[in-house]
Each structure stands twice: as C-alpha cells, then as structure tokens.
C-alpha atoms as a PDB file:
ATOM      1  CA  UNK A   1     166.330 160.237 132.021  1.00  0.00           C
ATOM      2  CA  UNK A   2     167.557 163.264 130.329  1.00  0.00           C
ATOM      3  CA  UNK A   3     165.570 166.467 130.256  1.00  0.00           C
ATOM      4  CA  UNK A   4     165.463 170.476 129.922  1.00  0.00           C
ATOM      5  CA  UNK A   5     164.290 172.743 132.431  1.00  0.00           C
ATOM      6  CA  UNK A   6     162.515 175.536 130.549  1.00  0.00           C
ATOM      7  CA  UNK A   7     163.178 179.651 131.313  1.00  0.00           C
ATOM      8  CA  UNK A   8     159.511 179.316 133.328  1.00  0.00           C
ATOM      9  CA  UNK A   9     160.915 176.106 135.341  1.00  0.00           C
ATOM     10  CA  UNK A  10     158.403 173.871 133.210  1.00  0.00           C
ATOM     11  CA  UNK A  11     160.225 170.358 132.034  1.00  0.00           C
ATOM     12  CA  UNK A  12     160.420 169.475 128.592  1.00  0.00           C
ATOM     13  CA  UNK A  13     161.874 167.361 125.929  1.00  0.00           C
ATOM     14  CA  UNK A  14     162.027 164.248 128.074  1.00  0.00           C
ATOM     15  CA  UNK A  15     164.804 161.211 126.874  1.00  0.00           C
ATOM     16  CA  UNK A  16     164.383 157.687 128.329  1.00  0.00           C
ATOM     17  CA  UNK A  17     168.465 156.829 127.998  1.00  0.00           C
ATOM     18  CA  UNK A  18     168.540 153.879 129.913  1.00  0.00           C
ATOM     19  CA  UNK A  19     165.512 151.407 130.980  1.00  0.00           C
ATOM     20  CA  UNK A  20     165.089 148.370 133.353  1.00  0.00           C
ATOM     21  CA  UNK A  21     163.167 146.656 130.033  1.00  0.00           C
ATOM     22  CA  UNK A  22     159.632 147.469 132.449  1.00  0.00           C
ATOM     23  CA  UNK A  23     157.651 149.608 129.718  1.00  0.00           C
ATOM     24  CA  UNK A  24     155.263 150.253 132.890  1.00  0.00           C
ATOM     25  CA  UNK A  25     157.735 152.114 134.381  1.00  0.00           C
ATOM     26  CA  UNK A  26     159.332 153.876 131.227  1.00  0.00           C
ATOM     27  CA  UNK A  27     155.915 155.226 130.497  1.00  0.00           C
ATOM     28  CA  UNK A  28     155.292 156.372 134.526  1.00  0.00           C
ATOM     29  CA  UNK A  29     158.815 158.256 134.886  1.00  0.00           C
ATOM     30  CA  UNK A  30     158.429 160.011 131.454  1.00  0.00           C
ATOM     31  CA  UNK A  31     154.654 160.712 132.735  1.00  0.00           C
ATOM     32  CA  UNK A  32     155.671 161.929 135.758  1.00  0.00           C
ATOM     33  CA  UNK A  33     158.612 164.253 134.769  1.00  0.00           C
ATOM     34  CA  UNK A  34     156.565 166.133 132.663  1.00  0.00           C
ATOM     35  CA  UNK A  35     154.816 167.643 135.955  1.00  0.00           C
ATOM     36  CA  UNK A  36     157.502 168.587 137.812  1.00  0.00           C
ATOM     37  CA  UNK A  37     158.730 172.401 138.375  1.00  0.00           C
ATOM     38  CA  UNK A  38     161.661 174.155 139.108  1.00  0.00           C
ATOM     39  CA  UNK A  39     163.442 177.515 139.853  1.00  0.00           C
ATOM     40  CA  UNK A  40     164.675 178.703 136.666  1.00  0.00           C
ATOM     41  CA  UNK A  41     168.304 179.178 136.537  1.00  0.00           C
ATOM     42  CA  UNK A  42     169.520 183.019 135.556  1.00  0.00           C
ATOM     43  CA  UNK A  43     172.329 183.766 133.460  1.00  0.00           C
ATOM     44  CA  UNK A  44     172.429 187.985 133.932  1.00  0.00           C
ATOM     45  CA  UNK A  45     169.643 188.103 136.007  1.00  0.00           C
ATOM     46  CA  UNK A  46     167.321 186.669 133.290  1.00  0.00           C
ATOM     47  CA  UNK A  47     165.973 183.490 133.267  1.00  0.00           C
ATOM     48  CA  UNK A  48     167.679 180.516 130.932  1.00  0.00           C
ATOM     49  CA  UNK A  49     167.055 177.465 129.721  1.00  0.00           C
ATOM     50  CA  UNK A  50     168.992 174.437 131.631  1.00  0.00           C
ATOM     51  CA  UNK A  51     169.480 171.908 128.494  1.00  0.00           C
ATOM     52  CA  UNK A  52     171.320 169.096 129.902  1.00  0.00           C
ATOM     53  CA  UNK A  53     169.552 167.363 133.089  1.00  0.00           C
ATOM     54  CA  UNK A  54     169.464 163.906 134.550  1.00  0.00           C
ATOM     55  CA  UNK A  55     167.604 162.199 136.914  1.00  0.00           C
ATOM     56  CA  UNK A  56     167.753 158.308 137.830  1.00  0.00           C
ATOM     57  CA  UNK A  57     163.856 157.118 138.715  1.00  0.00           C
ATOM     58  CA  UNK A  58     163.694 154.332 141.127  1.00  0.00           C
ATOM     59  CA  UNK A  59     160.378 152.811 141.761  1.00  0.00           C
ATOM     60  CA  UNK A  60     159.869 150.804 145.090  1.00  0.00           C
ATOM     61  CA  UNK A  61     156.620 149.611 146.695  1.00  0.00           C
ATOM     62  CA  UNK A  62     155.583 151.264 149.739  1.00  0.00           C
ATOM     63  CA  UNK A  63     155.578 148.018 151.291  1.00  0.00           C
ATOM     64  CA  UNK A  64     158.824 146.641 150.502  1.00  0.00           C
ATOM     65  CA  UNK A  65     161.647 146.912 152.899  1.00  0.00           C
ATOM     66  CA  UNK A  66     164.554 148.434 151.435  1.00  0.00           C
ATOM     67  CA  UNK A  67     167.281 147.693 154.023  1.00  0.00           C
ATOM     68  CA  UNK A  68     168.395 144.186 152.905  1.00  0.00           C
ATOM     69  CA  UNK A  69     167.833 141.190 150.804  1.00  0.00           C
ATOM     70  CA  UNK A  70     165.541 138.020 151.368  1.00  0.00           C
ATOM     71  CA  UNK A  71     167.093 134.945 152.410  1.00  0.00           C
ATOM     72  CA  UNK A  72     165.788 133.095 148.937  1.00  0.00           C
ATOM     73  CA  UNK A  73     167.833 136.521 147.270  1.00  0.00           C
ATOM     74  CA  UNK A  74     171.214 136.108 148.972  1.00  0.00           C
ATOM     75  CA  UNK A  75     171.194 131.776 148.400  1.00  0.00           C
ATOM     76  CA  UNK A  76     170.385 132.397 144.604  1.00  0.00           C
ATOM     77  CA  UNK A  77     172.815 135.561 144.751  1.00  0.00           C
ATOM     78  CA  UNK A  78     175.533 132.965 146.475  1.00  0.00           C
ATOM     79  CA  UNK A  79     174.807 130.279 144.057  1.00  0.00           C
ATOM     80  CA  UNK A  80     175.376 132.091 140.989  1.00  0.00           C
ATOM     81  CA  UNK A  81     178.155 134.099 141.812  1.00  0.00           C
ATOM     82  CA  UNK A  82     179.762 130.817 142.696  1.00  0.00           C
ATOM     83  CA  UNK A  83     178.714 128.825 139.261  1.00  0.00           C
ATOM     84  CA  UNK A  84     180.517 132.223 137.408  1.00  0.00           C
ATOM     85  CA  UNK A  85     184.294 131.524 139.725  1.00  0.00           C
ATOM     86  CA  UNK A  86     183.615 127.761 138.806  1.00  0.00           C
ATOM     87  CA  UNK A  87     183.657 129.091 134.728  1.00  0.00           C
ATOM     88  CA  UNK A  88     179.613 127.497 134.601  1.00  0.00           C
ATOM     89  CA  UNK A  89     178.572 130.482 133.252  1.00  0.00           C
ATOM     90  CA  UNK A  90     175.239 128.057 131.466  1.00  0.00           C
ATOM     91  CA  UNK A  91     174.650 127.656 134.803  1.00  0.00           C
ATOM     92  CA  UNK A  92     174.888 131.239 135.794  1.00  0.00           C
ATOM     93  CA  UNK A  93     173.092 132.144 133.227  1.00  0.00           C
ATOM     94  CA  UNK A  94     169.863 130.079 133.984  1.00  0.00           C
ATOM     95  CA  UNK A  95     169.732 131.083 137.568  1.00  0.00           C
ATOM     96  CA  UNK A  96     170.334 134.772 136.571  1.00  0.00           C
ATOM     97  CA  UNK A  97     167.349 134.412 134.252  1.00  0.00           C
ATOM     98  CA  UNK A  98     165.020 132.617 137.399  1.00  0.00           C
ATOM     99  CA  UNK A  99     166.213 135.328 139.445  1.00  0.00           C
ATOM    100  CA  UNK A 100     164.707 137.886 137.171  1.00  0.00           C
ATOM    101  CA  UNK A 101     161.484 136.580 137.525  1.00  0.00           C
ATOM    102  CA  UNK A 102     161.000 137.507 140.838  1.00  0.00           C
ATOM    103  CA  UNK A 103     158.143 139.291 141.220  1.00  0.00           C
ATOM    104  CA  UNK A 104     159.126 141.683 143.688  1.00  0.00           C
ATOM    105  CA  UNK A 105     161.992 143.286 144.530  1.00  0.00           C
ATOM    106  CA  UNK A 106     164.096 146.211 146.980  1.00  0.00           C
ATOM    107  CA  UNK A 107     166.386 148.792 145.762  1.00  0.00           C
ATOM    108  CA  UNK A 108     168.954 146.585 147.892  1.00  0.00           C
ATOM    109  CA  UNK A 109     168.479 143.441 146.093  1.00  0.00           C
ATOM    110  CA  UNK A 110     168.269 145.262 142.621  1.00  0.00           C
ATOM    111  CA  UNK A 111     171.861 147.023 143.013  1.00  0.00           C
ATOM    112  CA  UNK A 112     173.337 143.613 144.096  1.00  0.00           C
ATOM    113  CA  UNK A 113     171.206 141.612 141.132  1.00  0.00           C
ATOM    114  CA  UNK A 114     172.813 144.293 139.441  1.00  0.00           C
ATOM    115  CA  UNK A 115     176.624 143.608 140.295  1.00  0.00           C
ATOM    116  CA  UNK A 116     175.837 139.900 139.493  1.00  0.00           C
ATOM    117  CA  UNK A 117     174.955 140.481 136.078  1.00  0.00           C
ATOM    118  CA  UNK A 118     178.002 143.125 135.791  1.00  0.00           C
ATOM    119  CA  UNK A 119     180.151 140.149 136.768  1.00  0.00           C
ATOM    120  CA  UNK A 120     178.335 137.408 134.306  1.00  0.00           C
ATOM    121  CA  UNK A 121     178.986 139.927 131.720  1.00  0.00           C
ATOM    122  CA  UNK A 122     182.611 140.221 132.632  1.00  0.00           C
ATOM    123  CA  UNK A 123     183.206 136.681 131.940  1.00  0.00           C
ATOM    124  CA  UNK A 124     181.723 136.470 128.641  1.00  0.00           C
ATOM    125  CA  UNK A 125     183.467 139.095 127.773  1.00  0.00           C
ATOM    126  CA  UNK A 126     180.519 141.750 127.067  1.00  0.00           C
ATOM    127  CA  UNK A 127     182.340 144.737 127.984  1.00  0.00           C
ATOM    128  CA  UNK A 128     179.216 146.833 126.651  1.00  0.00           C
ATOM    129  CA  UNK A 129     176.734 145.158 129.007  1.00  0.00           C
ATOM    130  CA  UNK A 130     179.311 144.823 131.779  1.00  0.00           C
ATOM    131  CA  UNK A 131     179.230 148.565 131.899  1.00  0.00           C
ATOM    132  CA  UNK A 132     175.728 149.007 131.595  1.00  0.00           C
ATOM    133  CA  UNK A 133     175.307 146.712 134.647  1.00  0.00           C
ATOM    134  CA  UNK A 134     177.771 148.710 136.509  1.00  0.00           C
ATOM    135  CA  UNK A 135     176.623 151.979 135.921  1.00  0.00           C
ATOM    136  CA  UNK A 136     173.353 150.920 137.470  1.00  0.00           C
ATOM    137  CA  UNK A 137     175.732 149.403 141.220  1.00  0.00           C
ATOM    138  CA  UNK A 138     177.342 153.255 140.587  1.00  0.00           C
ATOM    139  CA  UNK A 139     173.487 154.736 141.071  1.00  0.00           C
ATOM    140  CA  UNK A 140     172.622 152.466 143.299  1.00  0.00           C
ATOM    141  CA  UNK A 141     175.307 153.453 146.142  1.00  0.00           C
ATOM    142  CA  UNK A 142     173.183 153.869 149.004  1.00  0.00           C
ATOM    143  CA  UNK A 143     172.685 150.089 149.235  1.00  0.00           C
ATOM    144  CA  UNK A 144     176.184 148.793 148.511  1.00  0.00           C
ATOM    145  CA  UNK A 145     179.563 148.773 150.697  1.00  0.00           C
ATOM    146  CA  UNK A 146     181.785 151.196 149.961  1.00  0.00           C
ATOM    147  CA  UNK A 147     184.485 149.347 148.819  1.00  0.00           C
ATOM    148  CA  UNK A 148     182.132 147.857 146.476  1.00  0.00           C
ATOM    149  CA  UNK A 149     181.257 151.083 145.228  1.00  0.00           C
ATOM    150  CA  UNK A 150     185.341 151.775 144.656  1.00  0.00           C
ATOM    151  CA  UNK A 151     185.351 148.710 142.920  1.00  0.00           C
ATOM    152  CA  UNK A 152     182.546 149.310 140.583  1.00  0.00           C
ATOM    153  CA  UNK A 153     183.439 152.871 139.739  1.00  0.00           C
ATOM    154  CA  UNK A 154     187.585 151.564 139.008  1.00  0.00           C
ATOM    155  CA  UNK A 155     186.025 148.894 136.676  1.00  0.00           C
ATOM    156  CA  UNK A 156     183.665 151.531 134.945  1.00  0.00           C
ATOM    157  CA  UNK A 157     186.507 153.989 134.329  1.00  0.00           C
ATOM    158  CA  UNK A 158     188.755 151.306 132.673  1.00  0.00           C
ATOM    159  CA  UNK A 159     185.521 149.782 130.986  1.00  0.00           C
ATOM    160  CA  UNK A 160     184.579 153.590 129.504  1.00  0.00           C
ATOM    161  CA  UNK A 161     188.311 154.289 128.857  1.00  0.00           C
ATOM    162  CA  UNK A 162     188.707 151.540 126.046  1.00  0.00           C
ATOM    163  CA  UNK A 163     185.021 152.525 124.889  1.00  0.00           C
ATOM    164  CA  UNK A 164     186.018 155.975 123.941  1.00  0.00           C
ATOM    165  CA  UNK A 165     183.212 156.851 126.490  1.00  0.00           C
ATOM    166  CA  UNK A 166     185.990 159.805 127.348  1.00  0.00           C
ATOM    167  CA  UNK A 167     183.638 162.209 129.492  1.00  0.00           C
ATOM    168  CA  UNK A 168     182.452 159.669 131.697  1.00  0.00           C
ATOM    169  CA  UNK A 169     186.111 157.887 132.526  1.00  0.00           C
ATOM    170  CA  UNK A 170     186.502 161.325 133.896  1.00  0.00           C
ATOM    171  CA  UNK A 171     183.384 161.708 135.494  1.00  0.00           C
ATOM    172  CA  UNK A 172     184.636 158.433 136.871  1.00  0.00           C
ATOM    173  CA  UNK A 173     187.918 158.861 138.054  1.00  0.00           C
ATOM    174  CA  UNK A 174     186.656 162.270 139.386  1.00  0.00           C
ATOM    175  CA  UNK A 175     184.367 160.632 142.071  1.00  0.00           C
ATOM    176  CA  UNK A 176     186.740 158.024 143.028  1.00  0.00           C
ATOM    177  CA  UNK A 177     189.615 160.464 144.356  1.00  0.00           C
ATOM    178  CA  UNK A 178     186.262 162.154 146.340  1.00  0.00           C
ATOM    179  CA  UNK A 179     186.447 158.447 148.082  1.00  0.00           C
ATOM    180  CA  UNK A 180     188.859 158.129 151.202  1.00  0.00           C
ATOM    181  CA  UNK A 181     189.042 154.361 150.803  1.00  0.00           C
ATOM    182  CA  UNK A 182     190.507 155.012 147.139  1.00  0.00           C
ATOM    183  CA  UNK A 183     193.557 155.922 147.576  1.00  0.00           C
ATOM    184  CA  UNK A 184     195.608 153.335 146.241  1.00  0.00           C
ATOM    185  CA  UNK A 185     193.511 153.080 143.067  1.00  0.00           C
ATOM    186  CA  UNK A 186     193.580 156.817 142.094  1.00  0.00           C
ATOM    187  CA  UNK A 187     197.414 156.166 142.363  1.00  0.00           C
ATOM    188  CA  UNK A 188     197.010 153.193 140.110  1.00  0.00           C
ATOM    189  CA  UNK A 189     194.611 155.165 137.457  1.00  0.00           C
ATOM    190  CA  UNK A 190     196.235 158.208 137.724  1.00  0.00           C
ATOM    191  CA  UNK A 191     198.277 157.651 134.614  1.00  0.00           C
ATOM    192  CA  UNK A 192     195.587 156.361 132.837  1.00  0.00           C
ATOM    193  CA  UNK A 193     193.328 159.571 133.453  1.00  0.00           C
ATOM    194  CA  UNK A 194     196.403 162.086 131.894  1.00  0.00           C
ATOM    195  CA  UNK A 195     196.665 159.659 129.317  1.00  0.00           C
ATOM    196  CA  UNK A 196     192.726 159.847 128.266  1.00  0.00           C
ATOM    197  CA  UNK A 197     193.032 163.658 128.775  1.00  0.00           C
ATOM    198  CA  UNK A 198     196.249 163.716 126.596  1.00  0.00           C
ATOM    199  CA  UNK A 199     193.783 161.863 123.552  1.00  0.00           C
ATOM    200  CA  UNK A 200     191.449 164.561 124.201  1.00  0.00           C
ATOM    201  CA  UNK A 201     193.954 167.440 123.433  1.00  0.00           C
ATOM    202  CA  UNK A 202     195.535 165.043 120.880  1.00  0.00           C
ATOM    203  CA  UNK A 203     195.619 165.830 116.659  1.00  0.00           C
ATOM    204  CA  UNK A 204     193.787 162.365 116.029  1.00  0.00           C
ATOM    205  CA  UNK A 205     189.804 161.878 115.434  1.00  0.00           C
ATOM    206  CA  UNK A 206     188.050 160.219 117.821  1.00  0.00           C
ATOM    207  CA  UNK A 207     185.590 157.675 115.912  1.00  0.00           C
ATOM    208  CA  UNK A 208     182.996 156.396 118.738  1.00  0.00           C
ATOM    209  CA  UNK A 209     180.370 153.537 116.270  1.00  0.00           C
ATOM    210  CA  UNK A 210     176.818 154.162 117.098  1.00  0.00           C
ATOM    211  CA  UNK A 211     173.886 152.054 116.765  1.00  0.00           C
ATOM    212  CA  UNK A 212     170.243 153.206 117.138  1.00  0.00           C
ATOM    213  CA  UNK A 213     168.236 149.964 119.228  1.00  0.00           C
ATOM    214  CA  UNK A 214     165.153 149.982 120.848  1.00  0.00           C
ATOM    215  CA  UNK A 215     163.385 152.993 119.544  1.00  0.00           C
ATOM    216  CA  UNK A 216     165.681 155.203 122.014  1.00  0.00           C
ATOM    217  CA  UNK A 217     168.387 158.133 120.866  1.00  0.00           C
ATOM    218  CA  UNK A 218     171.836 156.876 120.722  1.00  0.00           C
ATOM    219  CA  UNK A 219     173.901 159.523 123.048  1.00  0.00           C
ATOM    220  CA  UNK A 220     177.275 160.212 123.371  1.00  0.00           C
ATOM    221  CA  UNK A 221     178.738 163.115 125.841  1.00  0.00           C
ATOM    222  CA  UNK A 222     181.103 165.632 123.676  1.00  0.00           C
ATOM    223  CA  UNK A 223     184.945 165.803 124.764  1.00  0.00           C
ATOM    224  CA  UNK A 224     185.508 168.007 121.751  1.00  0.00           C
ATOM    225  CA  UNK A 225     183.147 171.376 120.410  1.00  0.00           C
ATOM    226  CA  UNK A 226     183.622 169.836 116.290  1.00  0.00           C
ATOM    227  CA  UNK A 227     182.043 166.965 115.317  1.00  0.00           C
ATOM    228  CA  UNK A 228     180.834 164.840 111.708  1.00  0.00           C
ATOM    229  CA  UNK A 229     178.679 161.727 111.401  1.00  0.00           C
ATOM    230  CA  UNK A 230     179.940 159.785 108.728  1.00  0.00           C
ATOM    231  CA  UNK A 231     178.969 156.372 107.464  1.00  0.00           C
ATOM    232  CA  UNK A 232     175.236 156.124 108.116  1.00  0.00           C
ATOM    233  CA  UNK A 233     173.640 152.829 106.947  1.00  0.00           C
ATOM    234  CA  UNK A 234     169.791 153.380 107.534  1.00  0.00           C
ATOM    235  CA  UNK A 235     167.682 156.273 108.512  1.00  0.00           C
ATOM    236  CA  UNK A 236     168.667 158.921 111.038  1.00  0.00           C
ATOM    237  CA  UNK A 237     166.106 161.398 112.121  1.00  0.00           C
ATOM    238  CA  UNK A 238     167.426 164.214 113.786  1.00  0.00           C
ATOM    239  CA  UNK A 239     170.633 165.363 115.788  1.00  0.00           C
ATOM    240  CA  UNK A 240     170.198 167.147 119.449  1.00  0.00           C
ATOM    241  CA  UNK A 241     172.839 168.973 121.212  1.00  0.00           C
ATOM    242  CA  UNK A 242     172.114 169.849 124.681  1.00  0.00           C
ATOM    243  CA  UNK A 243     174.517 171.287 126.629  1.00  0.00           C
ATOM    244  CA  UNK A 244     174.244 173.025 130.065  1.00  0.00           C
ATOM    245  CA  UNK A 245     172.468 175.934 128.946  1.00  0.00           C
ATOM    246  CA  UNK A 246     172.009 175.613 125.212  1.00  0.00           C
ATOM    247  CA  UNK A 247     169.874 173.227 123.060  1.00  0.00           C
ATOM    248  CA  UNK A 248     170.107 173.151 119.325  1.00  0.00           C
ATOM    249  CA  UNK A 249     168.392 170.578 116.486  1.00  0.00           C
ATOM    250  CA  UNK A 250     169.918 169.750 113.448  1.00  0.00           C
ATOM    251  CA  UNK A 251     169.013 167.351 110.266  1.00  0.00           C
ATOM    252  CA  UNK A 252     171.429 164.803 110.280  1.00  0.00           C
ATOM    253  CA  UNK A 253     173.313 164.516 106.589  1.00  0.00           C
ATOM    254  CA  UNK A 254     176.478 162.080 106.291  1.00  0.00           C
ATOM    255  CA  UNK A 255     180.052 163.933 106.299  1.00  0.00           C
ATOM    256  CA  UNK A 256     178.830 167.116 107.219  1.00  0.00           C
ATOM    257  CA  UNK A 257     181.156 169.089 110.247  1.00  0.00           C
ATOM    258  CA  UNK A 258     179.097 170.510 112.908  1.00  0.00           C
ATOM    259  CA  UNK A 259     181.267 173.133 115.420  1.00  0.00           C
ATOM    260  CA  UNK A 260     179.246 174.390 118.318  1.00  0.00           C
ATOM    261  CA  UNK A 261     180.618 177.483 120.674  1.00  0.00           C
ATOM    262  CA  UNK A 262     183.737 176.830 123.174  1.00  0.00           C
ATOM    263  CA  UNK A 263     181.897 178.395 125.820  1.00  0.00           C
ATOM    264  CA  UNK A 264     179.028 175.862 125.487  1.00  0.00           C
ATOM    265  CA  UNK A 265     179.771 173.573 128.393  1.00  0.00           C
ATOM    266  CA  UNK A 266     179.045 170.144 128.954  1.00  0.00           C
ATOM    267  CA  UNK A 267     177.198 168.517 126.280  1.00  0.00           C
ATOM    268  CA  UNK A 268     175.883 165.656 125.214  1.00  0.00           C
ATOM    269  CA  UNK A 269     174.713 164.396 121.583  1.00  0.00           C
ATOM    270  CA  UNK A 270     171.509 162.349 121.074  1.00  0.00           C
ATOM    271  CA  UNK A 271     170.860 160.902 117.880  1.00  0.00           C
ATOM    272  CA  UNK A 272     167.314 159.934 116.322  1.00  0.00           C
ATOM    273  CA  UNK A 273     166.746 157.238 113.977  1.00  0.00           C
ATOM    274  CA  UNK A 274     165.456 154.006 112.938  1.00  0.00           C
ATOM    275  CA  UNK A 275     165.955 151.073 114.883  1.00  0.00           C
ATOM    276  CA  UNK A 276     169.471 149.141 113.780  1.00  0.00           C
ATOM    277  CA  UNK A 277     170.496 152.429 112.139  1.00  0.00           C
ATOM    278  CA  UNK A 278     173.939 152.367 112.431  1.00  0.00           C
ATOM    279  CA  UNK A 279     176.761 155.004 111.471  1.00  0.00           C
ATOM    280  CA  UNK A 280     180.630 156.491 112.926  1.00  0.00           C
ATOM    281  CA  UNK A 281     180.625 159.499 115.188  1.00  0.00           C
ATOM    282  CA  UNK A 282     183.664 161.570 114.693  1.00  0.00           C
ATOM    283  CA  UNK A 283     184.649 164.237 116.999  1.00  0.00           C
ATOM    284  CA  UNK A 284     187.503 166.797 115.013  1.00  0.00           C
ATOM    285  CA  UNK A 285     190.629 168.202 116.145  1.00  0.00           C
ATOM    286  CA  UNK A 286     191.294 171.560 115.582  1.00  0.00           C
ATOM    287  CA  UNK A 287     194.318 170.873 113.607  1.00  0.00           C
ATOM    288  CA  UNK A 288     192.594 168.704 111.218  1.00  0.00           C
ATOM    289  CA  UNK A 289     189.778 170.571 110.462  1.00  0.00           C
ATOM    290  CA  UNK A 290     188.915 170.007 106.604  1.00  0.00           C
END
C-alpha cells in the first residue's frame, strides 16, 4: 500500500499496489489507512507533505497461532515441492491450487505457501510471478530462516536486475550486505550491482513495458529525474509522481518528456488507466535529451 502523509499528519491518496486477490481485505486495509495519524515531518521547521509511503497489511485471526505450520500444511508443502524437483509441475500445480483453498491460514504458513509458488513459478519460467511471489517471502521475514531470507532476496535482485526493476535490485542488494550470513553472495553480486549502477549513469534509454491489469496503477520506481511514455495502445488516465516529499499529477499524452527536480528524492511513478492499457516507459539520459 502506497500512501501520503499530509502537512496535518492526516493520510491520503491511498494505492493498493499489490493484493492477496481477497477484495475483503483490499477494501479493509484501504479503509483502515485512511484513519490513521501521524507526526508531520518538517522541512525548515514547517510542516511537509511525506509523498512516498509504504506499508505491508497483514491480516491474521486472533485465534490463529502464528508460530508454525499445521501438520496437513507441511505434508502438502513436502508433496509439492517434491512433484516441482521431479519436473511434475501438473501435479504441482493442482496441489498448489487445493492448498489455496484452505480456509484458514498463519502468517507462517502464508510466507512458506509463498516460497512454494515462487519456486513453481521458477520452473515455468514466469520470471514476473516468480518475483511477485518472492517479494511477498522478502516481507514475510519474521517467519522464515535466515538463510532462506538470503536466498530469496539474491534471487529477487537477479530477478529485478533483468526486469529493469533498477531501484529495487538496489534496494535488494542493499539489505543483503546488512545480512552476516551473506557474505559470499554480496561477493558474488557485487559486480552485478556496479554493473546495474553503471546502466543507470549510462547514455542509453531505459524502456521498462507497462501494462495496466486489474483496475490498479501500474508503478515503476524512477532511477533517472527525465522521463516520456511513448507507445500507448488504450486509455491512460493520469500520471502521479510521488517522491519523498513532493507529489505532482500530470495528463498523460504519448511522447511527451517530463523532467522533475534533481533534488526530488526517491520517487516512484504510478500510472492510471484502463484495464489492458498497455504502453513503453522511457526514462532519458541527459545526453540524449531531444
């Protein structure tokens, strides 16, 4: 959930970016956010807006034991990771699908349903849903060993490196060298972290596709402060960018270069539109500025 803190602490302009597909819950975190309060952040001693916050809801019963999975959980959990080493991924598949009919579940056996799928979706070669999966084992950390956690973030850096997802490999390799049983893998990634930060600083455009699905903004976190959106086959709505302390709307129009300030700091773009809208994001270097 993405969000802005307004100058009198009040929350506004709530984004659902990512959903467990329960609309139950969509609608209660997006209910509840609305009512929370904070102190305002001040830039000067005044009070500012703070444009680019993110919370993860989890919703557990208050009768559910968190601390481990049932015994039905870890056989079907067994079973299936077995059927995907064996290559029956129809067989994964259907017992991943039974699984998710389980009425009710822990935060412990969600993060570990949610490695499963990650690893279904690694051998069908879905890289997109593979990294969806893993970003929800990342958030889910409290309830997975830590080498697990090592694992999962190594495969989401490499996963968000060849999806031009450039912000988030570095968020990425940034919290695994804050992990003492990482050594060996910050070594191995190393290179491949200069080498995404090289493309960043590079003279080429970075063309990210974007597709608008399930009546939520398509979002994309800025590596770069000039930007076009070229390409657009359907409707678009609006463009947001929020950034740390800075929000700012815009009509979306095809080929049109968008350059925000250098000192605006972390940012991310969410675009509005029709569902199966699709168009190219371009972020511009400064040496090819048309």
């Amino acid at each position: 959930m993405s969000y802005i803190v307004e100058k009198d602490g009040s929350v506004s302009s709530p984004i659902l970016e990512e959903s467990s597909g329960n609309g139950a819950f969509s609608r209660a975190a997006l209910k509840a956010i609305t009512k929370w309060t904070y102190e305002p952040a001040l830039e000067n001693g005044e009070p500012v807006q703070q444009c680019n916050q993110s919370v993860r809801f989890d919703f557990s019963l208050s009768d559910v034991d968190n601390a481990g999975a049932s015994r039905k959980f870890s056989f079907q959990y067994k079973k299936t990771q077995a059927l995907i080493a064996d290559g029956n991924l129809k067989g994964a598949l259907t017992n991943i699908e039974k699984m998710a009919n389980k009425k009710r579940w822990n935060l412990y056996e969600d993060a570990w349903f949610s490695l499963l799928k990650a690893n279904y979706h690694h051998a069908i070669d879905d890289s997109i849903k593979q990294l969806d999966h893993l970003n929800r084992v990342i958030h889910s950390s409290d309830y997975i060993p830590k080498d697990l956690y090592v694992n999962a973030l190594s495969r989401t850096f490499i996963l968000n490196v060849n999806q031009a997802n450039y912000a988030a490999a570095l968020r990425n390799f940034g919290a695994l060298k804050k992990q003492d049983n990482a050594t060996e893998l910050v070594e191995q990634l190393q290179a491949y972290a200069e080498k995404v930060e090289d493309v960043i600083a590079g003279d080429n455009f970075l063309i990210k596709a974007g597709t608008i699905a399930n009546d939520r903004p398509w979002s994309h976190a800025l590596v770069r402060n000039e930007f076009t959106i070229t390409d657009i086959k359907g409707e678009l709505y609006k463009l947001e960018v929020r950034c740390n302390n800075r929000v700012m709307s815009y009509q979306v129009q095809d080929n049109v270069e968008w350059k925000i300030p250098s000192n605006w700091q972390g940012c991310t773009i969410y675009v509005n539109g029709a569902d199966d809208a699709s168009f190219n994001f371009v972020e511009i270097p400064m040496t090819k500025r048309s």
